[in-house]
N, C-alpha and C. Protein backbone atom coordinates (compact mmCIF):
# COMPACT_ATOMS: atom_id res chain seq x y z
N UNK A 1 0.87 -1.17 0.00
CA UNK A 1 0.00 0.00 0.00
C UNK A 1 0.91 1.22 0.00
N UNK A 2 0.28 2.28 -0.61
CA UNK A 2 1.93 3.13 -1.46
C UNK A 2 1.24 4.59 -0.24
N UNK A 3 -0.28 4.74 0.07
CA UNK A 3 -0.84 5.51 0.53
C UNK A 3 0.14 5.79 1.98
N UNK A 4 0.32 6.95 2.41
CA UNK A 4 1.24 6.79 3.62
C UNK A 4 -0.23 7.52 4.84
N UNK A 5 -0.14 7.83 6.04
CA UNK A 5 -1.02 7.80 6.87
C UNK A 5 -1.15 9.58 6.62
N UNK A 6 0.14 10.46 6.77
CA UNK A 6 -0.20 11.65 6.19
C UNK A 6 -0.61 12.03 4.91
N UNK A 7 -1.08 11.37 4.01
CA UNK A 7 -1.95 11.47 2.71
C UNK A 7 -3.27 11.39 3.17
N UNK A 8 -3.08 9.97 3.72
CA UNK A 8 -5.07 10.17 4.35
C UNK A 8 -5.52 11.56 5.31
N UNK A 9 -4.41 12.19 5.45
CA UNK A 9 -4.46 13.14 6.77
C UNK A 9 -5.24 14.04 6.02
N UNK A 10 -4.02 14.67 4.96
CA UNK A 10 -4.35 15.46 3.70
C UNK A 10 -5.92 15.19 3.15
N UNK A 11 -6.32 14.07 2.87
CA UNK A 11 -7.35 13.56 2.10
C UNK A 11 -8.49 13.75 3.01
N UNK A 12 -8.30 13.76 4.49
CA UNK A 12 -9.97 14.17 5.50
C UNK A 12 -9.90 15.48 5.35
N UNK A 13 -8.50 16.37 4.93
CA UNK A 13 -8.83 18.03 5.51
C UNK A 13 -9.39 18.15 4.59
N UNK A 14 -9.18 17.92 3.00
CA UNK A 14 -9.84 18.15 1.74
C UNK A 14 -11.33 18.19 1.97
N UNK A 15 -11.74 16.75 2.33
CA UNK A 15 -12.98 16.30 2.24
C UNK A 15 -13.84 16.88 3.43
N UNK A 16 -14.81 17.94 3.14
CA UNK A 16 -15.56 19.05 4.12
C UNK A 16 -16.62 17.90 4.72
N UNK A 17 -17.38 17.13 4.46
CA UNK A 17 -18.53 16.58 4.92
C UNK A 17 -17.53 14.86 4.93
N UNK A 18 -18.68 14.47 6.81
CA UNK A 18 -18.43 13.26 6.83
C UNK A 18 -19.23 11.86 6.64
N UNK A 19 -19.84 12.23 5.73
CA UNK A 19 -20.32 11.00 4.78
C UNK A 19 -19.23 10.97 3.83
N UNK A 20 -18.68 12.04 2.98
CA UNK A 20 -17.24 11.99 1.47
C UNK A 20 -16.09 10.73 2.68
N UNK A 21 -16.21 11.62 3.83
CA UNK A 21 -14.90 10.41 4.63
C UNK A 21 -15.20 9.09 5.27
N UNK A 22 -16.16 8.98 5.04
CA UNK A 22 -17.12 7.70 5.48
C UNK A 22 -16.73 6.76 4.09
N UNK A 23 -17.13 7.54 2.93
CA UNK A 23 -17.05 6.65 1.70
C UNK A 23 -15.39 6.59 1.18
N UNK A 24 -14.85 7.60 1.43
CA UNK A 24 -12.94 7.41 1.54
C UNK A 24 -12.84 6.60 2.39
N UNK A 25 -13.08 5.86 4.00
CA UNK A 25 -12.77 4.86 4.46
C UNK A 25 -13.30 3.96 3.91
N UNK A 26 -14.48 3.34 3.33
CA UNK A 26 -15.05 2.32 2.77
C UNK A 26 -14.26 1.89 1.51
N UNK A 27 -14.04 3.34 0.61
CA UNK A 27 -13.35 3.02 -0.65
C UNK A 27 -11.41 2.15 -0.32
N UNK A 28 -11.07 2.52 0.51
CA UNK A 28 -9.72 2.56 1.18
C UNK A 28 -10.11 0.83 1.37
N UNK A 29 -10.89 0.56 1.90
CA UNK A 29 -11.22 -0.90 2.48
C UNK A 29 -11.73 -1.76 1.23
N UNK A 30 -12.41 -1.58 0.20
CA UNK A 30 -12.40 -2.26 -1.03
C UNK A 30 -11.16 -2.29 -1.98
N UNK A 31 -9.95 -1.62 -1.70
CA UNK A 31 -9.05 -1.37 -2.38
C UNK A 31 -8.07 -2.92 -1.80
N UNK A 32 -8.79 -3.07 -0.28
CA UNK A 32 -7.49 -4.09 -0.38
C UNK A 32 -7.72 -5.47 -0.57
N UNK A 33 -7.18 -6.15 -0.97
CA UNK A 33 -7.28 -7.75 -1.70
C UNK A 33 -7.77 -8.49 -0.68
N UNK A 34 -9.31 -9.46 -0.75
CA UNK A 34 -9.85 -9.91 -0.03
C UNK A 34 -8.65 -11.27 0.68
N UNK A 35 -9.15 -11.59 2.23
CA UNK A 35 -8.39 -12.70 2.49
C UNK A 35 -8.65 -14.26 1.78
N UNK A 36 -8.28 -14.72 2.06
CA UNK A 36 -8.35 -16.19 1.57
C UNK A 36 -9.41 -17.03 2.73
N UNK A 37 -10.66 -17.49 2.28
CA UNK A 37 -11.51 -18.04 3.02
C UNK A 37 -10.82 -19.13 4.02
N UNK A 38 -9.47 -19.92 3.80
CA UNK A 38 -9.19 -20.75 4.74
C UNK A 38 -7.94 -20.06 5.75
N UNK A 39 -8.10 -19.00 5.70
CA UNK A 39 -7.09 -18.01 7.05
C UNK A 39 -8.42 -17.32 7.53
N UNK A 40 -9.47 -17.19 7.50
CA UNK A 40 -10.47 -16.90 8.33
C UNK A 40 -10.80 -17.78 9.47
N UNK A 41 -10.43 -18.00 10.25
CA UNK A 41 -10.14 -19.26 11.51
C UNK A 41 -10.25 -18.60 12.65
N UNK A 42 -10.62 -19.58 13.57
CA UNK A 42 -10.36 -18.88 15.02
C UNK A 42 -9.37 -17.81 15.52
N UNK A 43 -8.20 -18.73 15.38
CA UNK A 43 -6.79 -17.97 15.52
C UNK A 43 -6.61 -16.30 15.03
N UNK A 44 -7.27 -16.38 13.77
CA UNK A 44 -7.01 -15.02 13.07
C UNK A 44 -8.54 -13.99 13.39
N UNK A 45 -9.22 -14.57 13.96
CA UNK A 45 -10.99 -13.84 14.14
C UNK A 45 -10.17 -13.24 15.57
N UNK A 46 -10.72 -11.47 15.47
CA UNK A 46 -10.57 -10.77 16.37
C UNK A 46 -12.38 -10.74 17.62
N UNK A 47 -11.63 -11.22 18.63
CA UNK A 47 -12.58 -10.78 19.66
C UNK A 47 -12.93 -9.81 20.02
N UNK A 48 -14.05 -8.87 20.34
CA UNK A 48 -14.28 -8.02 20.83
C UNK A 48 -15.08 -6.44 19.77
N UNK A 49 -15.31 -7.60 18.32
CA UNK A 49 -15.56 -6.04 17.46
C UNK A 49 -16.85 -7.02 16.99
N UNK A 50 -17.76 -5.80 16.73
CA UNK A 50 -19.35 -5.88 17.06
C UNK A 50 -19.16 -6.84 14.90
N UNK A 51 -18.03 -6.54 14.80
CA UNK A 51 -18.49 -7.13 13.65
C UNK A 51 -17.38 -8.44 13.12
N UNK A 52 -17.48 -9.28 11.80
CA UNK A 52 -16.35 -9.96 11.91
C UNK A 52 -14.91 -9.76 11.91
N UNK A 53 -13.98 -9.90 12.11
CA UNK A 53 -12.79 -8.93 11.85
C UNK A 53 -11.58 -10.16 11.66
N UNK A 54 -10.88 -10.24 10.86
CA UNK A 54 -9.89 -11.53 11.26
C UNK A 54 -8.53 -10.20 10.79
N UNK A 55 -7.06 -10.93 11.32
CA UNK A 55 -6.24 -10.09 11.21
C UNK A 55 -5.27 -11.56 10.79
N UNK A 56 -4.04 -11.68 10.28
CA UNK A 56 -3.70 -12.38 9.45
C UNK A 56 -2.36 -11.60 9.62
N UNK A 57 -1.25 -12.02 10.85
CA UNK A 57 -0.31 -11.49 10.84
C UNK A 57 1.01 -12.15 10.04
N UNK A 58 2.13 -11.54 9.67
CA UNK A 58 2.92 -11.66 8.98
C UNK A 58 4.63 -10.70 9.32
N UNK A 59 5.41 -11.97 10.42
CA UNK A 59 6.47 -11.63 10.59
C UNK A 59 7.98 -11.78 9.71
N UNK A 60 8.42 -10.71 9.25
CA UNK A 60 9.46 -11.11 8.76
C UNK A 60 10.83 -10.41 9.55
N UNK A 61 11.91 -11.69 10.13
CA UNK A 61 12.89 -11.63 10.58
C UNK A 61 12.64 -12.38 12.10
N UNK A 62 13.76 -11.50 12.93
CA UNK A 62 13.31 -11.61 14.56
C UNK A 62 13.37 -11.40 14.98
N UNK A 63 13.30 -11.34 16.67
CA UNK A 63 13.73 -9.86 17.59
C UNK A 63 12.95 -8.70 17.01
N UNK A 64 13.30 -7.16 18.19
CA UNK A 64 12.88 -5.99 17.86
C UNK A 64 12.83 -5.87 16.41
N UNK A 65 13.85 -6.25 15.37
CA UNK A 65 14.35 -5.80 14.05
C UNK A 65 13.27 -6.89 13.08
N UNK A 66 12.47 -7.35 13.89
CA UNK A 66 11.69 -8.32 12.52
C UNK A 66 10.73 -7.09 11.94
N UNK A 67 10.26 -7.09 11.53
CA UNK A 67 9.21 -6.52 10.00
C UNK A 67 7.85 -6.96 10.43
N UNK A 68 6.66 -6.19 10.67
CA UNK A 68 5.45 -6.45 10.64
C UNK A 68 4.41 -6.13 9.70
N UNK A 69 3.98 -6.75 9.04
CA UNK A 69 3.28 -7.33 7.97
C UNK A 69 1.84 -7.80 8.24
N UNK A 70 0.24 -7.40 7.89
CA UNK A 70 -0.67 -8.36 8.06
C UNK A 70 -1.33 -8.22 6.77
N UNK A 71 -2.50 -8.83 7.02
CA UNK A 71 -3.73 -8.78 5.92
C UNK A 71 -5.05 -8.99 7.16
N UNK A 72 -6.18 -8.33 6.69
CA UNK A 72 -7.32 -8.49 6.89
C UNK A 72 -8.29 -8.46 6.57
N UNK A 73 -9.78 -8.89 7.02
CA UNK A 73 -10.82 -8.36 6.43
C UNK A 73 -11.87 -8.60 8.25
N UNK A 74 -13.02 -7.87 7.13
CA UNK A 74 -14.15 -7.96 8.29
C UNK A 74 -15.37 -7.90 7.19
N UNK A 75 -16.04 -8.26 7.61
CA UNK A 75 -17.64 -8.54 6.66
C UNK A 75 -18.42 -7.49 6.75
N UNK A 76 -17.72 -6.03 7.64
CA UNK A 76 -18.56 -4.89 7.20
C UNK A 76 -17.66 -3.69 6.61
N UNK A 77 -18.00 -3.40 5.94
CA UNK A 77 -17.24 -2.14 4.92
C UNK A 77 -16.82 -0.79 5.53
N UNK A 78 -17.11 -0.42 6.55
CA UNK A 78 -16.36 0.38 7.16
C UNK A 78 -15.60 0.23 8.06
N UNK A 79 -15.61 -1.41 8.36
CA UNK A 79 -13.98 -2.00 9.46
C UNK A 79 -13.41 -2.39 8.46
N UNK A 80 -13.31 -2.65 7.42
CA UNK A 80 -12.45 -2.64 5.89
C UNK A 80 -11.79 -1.52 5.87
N UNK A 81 -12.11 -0.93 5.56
CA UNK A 81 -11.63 0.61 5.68
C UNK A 81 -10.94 1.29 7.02
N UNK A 82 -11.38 0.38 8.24
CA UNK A 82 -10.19 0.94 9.65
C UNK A 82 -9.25 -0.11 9.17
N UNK A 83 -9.21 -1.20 8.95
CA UNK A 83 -8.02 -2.05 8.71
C UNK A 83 -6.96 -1.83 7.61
N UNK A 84 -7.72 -1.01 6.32
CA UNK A 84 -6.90 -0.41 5.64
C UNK A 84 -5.94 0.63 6.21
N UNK A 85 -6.82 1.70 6.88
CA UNK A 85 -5.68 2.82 7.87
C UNK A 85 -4.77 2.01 8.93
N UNK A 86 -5.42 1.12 9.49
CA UNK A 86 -4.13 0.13 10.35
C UNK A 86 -3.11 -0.12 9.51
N UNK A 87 -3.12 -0.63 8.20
CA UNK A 87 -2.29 -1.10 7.66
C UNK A 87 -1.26 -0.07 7.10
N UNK A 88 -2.05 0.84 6.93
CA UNK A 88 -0.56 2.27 6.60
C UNK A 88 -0.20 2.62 8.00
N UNK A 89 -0.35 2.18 8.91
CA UNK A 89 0.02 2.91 10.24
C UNK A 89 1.14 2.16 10.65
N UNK A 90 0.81 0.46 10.26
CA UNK A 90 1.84 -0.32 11.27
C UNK A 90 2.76 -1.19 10.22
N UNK A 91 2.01 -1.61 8.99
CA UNK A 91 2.80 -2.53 8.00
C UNK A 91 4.39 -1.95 7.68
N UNK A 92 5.38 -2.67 7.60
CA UNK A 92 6.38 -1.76 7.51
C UNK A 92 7.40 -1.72 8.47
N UNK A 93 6.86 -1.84 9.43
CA UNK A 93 7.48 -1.25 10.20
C UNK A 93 8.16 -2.15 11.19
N UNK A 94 9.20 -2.09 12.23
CA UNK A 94 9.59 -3.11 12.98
C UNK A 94 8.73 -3.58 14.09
N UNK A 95 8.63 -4.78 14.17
CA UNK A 95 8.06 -4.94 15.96
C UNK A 95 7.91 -3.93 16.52
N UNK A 96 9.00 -3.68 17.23
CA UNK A 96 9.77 -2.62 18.05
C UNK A 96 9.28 -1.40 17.94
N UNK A 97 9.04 -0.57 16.53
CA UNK A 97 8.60 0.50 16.13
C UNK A 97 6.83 0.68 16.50
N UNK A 98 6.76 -0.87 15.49
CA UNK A 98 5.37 -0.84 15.76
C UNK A 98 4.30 -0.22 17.44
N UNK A 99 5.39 -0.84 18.31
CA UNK A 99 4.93 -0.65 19.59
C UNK A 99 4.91 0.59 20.08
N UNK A 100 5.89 1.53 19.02
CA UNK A 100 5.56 2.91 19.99
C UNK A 100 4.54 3.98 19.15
N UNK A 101 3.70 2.90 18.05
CA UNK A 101 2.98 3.32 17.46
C UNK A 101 1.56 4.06 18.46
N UNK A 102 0.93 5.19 18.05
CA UNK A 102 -0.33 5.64 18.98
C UNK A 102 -1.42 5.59 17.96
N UNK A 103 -1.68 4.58 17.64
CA UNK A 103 -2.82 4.30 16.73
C UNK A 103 -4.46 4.92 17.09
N UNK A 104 -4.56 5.15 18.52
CA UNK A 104 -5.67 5.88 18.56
C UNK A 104 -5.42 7.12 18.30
N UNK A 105 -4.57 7.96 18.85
CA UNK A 105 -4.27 9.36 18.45
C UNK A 105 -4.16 9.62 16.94
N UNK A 106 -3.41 8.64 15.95
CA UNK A 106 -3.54 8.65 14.63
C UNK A 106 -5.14 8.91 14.27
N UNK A 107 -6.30 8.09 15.24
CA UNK A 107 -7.01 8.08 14.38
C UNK A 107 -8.06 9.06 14.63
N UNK A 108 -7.35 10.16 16.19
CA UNK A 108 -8.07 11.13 16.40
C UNK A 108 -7.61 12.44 15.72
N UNK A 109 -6.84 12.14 15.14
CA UNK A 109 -6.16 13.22 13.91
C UNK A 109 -7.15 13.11 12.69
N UNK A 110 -7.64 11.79 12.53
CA UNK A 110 -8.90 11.73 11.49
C UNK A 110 -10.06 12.38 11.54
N UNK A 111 -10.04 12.42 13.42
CA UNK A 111 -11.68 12.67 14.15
C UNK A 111 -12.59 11.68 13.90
N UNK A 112 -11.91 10.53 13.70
CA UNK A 112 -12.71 9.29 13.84
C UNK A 112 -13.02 8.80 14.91
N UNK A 113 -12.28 9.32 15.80
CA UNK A 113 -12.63 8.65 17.54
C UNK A 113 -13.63 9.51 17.86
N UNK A 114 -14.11 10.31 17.23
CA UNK A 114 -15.75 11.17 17.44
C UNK A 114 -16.78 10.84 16.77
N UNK A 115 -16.27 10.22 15.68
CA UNK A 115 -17.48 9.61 14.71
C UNK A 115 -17.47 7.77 14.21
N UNK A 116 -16.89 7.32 15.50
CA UNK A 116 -17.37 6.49 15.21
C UNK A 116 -18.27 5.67 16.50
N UNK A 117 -19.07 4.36 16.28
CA UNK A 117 -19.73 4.09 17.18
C UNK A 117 -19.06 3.65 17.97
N UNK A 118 -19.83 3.19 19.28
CA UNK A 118 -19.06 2.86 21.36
C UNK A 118 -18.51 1.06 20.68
N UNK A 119 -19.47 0.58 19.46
CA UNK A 119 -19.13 -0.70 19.38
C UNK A 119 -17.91 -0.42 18.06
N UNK A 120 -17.85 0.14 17.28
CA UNK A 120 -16.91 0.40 16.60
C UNK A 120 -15.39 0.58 16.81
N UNK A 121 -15.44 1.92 17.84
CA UNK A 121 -14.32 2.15 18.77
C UNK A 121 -14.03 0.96 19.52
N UNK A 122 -14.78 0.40 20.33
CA UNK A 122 -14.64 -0.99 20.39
C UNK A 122 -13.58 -2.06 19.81
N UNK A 123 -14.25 -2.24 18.94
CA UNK A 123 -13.50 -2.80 17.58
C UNK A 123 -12.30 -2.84 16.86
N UNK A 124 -12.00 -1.14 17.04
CA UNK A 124 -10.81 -0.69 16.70
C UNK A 124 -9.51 -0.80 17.96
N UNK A 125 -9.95 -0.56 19.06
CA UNK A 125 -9.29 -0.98 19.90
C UNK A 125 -8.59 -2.19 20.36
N UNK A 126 -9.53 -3.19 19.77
CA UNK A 126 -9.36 -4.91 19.92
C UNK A 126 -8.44 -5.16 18.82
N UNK A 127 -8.51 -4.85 17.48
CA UNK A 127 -8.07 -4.88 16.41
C UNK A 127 -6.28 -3.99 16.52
N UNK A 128 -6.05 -2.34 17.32
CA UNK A 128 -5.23 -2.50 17.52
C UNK A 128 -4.30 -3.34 18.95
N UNK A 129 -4.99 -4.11 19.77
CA UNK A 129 -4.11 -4.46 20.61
C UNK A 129 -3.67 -5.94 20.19
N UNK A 130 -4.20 -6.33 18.67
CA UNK A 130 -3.81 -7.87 18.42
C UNK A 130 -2.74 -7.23 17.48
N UNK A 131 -2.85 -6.45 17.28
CA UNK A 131 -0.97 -5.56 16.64
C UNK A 131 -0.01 -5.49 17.71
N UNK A 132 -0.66 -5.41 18.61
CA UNK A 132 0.53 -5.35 20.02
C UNK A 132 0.87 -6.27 20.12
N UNK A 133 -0.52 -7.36 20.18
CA UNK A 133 0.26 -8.29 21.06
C UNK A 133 0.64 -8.95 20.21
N UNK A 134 0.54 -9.51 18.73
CA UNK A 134 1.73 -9.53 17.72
C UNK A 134 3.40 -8.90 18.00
N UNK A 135 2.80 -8.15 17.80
CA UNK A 135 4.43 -7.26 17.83
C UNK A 135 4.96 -7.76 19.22
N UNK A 136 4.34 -7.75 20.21
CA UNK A 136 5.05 -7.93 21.70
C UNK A 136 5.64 -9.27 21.65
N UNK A 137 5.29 -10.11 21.14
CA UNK A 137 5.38 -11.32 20.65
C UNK A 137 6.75 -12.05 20.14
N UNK A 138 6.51 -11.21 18.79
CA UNK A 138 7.64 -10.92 18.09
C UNK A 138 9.02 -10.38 18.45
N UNK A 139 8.95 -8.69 19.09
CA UNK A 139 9.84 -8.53 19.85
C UNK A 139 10.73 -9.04 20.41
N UNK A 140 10.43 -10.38 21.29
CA UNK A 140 10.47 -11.30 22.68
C UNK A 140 11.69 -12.76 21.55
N UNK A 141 11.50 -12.72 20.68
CA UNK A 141 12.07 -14.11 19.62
C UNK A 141 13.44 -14.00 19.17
């Protein structure tokens, strides 16, 4: 994904009304390549989000210095679209880095932590702490 997290930044100030950024997160979330029906499994299904969510992590190396990598999906189109912004936030990047990532503050720079729902936020929260605890994981090897 070539989009970096300050483009999307750029792309909410542009966009005056939040239905245009409703449909920029949705569009962002059809952009990315569906998962593969047999990595939809327990293991990869996130607990705690009002909707389906699987996360599909992907370490390369080891220690602090490995590389974090996922794929996801969820069966509703606007957690498509938070998993797309996860993925410019954390893909890329080391374990290590990953962890001193502030993924909610990223996404109150969107003003998405105002517009979105108590089960959503929810969602997003669960979704970033299985990046942690990935990465914490990883870190530790």
């Amino acid at each position: 994904m070539s989009e970096t997290f300050e483009d999307i930044v750029d792309t909410f100030e542009f966009l005056d009304e939040w239905e245009d950024r409703y449909r920029h997160v949705i569009e962002m979330g059809r952009a990315m390549p569906p998962l593969d029906d047999t990595l939809k499994v327990a293991a990869t299904k996130v607990d705690g989000c009002a909707s389906q969510v699987w996360i599909v992590p992907k370490i390369n190396g080891a220690g602090p210095h490995a590389v974090l990598d996922f794929d996801g999906e969820s069966d509703a189109m606007i957690v498509n679209g938070l998993i797309a912004i996860l993925k410019v936030l954390y893909a890329g990047n080391t374990v290590e880095d990953a962890l001193k990532i502030d993924a909610l503050a990223a996404f109150a720079r969107l003003g998405l932590d105002q517009h979105l729902s108590a089960q959503r936020s929810n969602g997003l929260r669960a979704m970033i702490e299985r990046l942690r605890a990935v990465s914490r994981a990883a870190n530790l090897t």
